[in-house]
Protein backbone atom coordinates (compact mmCIF):
# COMPACT_ATOMS: atom_id res chain seq x y z
CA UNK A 1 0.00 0.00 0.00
CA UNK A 2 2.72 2.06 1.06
CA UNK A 3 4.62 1.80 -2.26
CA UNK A 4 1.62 2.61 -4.60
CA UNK A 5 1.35 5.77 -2.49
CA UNK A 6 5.08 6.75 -3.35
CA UNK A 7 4.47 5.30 -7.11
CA UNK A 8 1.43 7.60 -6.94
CA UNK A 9 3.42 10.63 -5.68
CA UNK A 10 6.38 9.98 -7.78
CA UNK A 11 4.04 10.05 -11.05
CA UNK A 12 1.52 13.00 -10.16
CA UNK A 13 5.03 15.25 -9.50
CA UNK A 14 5.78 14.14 -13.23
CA UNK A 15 2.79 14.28 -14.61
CA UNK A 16 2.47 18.51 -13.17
CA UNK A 17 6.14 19.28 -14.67
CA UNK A 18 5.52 17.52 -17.53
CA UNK A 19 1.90 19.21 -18.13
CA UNK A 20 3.60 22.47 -17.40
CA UNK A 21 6.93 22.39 -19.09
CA UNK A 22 5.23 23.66 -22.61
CA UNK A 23 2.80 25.69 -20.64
CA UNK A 24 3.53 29.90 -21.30
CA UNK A 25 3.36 31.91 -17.66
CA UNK A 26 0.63 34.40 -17.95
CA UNK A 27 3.45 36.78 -16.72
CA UNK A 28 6.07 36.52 -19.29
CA UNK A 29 7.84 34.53 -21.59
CA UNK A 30 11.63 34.88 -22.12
CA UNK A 31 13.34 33.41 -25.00
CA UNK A 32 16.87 32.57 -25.99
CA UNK A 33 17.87 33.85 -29.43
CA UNK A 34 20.84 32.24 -31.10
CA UNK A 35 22.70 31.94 -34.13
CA UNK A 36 25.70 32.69 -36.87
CA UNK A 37 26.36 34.82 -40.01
CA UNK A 38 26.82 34.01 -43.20
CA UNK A 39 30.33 35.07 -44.99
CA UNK A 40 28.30 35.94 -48.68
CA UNK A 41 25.36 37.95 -48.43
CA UNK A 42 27.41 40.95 -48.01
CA UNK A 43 30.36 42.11 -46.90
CA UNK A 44 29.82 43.28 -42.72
CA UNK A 45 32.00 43.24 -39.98
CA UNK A 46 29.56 40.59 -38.55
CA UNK A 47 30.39 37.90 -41.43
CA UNK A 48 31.09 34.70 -39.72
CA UNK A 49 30.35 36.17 -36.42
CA UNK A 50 27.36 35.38 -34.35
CA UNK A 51 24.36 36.68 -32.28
CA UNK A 52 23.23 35.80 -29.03
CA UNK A 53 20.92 36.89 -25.61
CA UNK A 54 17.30 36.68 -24.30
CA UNK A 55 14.65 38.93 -24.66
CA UNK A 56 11.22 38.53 -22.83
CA UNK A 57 7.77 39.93 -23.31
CA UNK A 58 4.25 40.24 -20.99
CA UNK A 59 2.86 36.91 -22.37
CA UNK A 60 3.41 34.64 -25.12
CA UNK A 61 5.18 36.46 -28.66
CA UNK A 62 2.81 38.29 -30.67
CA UNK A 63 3.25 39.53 -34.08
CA UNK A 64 1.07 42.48 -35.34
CA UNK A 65 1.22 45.12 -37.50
CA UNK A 66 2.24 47.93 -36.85
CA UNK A 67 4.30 45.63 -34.64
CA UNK A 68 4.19 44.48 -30.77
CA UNK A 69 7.09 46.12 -28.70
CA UNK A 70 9.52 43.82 -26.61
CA UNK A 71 9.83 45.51 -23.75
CA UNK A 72 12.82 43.73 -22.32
CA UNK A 73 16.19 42.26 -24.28
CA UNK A 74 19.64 42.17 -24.67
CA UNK A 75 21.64 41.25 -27.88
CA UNK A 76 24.76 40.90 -28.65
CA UNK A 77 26.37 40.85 -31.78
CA UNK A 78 29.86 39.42 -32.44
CA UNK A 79 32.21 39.34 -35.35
CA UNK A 80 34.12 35.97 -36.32
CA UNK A 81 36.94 36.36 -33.96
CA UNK A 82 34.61 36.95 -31.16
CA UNK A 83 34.93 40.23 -30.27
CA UNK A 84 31.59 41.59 -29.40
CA UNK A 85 30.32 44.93 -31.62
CA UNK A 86 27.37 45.88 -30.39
CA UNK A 87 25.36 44.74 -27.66
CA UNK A 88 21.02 46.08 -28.30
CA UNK A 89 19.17 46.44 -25.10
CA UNK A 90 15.99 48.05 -24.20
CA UNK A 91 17.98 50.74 -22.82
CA UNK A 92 19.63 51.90 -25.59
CA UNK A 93 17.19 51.12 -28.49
CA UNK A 94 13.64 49.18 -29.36
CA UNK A 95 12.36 46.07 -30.45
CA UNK A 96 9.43 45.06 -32.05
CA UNK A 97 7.42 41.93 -32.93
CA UNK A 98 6.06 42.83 -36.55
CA UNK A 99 3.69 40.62 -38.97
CA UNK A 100 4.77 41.45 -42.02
CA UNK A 101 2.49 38.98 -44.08
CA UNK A 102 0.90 41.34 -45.90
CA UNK A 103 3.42 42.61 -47.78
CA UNK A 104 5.10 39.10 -48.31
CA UNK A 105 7.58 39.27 -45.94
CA UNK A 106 6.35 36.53 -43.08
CA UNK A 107 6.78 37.22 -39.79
CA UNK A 108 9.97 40.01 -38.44
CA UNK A 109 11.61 40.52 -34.92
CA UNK A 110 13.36 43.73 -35.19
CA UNK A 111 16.12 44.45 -32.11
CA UNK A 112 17.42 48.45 -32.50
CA UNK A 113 17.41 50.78 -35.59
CA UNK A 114 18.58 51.38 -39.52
CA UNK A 115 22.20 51.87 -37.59
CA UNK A 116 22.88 49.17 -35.64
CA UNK A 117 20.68 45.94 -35.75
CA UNK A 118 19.50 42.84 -35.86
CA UNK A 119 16.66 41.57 -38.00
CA UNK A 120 15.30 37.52 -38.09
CA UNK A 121 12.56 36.34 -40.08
CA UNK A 122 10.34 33.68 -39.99
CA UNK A 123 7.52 32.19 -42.26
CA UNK A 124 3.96 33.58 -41.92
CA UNK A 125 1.87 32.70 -39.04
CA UNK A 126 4.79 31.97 -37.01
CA UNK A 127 5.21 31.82 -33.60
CA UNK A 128 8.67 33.09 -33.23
CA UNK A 129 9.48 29.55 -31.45
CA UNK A 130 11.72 28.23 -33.67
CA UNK A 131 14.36 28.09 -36.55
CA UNK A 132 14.59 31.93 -38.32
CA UNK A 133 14.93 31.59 -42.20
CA UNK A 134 18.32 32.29 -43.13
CA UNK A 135 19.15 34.90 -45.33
CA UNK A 136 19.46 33.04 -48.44
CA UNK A 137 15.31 31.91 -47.76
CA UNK A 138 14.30 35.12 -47.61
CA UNK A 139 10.52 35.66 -48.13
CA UNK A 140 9.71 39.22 -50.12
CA UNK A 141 12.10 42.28 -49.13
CA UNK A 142 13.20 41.59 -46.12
CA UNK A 143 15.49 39.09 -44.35
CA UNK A 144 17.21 37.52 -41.58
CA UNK A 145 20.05 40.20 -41.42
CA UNK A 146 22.36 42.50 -39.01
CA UNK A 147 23.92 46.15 -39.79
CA UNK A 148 26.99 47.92 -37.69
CA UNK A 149 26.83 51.69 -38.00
CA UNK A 150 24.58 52.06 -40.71
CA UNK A 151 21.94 49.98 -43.15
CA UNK A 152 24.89 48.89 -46.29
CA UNK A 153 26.33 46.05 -48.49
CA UNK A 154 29.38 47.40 -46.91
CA UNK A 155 27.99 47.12 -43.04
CA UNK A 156 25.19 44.71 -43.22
CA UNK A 157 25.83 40.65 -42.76
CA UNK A 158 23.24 38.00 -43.67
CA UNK A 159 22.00 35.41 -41.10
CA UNK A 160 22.83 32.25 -42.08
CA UNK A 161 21.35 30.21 -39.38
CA UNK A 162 19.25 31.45 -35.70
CA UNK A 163 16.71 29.41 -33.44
CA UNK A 164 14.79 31.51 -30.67
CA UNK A 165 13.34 29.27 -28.09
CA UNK A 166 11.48 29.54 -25.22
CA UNK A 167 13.20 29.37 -21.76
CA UNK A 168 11.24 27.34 -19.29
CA UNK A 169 10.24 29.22 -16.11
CA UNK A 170 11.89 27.65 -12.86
CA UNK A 171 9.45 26.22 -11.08
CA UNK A 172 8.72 23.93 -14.14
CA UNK A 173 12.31 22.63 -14.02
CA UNK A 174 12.17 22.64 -10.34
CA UNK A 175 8.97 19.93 -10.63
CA UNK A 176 10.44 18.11 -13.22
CA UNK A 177 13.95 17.66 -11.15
CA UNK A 178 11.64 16.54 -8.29
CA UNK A 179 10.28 13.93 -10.23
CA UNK A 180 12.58 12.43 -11.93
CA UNK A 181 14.76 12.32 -8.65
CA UNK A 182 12.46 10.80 -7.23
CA UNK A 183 11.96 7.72 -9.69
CA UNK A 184 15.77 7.17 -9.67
CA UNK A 185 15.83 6.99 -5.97
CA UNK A 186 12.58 4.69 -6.40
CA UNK A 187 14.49 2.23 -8.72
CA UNK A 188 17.69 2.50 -6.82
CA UNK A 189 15.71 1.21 -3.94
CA UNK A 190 14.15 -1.74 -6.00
CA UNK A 191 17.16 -2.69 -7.49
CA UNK A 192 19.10 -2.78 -3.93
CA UNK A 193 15.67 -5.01 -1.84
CA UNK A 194 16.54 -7.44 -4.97
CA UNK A 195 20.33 -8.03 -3.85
């Protein structure tokens, strides 16, 4: 009786991280954004570089037109040897979440301005959760694409590959931990009554 009460226990604490891992706090979401330049599209500082940070919103990513702000993120943008050019937070610039569908172009996440920036694109009806097209899949005008100093050939570098993904809120990973340190101390206990 005992031990169907701790198998009960055991699977109820899985079942609630489980259930909640993919849910979206009513809070706010944060995501990871990730990913490299190309070394063709043009000719920017950023070519073979990367991007990388979090930004988070007040519930779960919504693209709109004229576009959503994000009111919280931090960017940075790094050229191949690693040396970081430009970092875009909300203190220093804006960021919007913009569905450009309409006008062909999918779905855009904008951090900063024409100067310095850092554009990803994804297909229409997206949401943002995900691989961004790379530059060379770009839908209509605009693209997965960064710019240092100004909007150029010269400046700009194309994206050739970015995911943005969801970070899971703590107390999800805290349940899930629970769980699943739980069973293992379950089976280590069955395997050791069998010696």
């Amino acid at each position: 009786m005992l031990t169907q009460l701790k198998v009960a226990v055991i699977t109820m604490v899985l079942a609630i991280g489980l259930a909640t891992a993919g849910a979206r706090p009513a809070c706010a979401d944060t995501y990871q954004v990730s990913g490299f330049f190309d070394t063709t599209s043009y000719s920017g500082p950023l070519n073979g570089g990367s991007f990388s940070g979090t930004f988070s919103t007040t519930g779960p990513l919504a693209f709109t037109l004229p576009g959503t702000s994000i009111p919280t993120f931090d960017v940075s943008l790094f050229n191949s040897s690693g040396t970081l050019l430009a970092e875009l937070t909300n203190s220093t610039t804006t960021a919007l979440a913009l569905d450009a569908t309409s006008a062909g172009d999918g779905d855009l996440i904008g951090f900063g301005l024409a100067q310095t920036f850092l554009q990803l694109q994804f297909p229409p009806g997206s949401s943002g959760i995900g691989p961004v097209l790379p530059f060379s899949s770009r839908l209509g005008a605009n693209a997965s694409f960064a710019g240092i100093g100004t909007n150029t050939i010269l400046t700009d570098s194309g994206v050739a590959s970015g995911q943005v993904s969801l970070v899971p809120e703590p107390g999800t990973l805290l349940l899930l931990g629970m769980g699943f340190g739980l069973l293992g101390r379950k089976r280590t206990a069955k395997r050791e009554s069998v010696r």
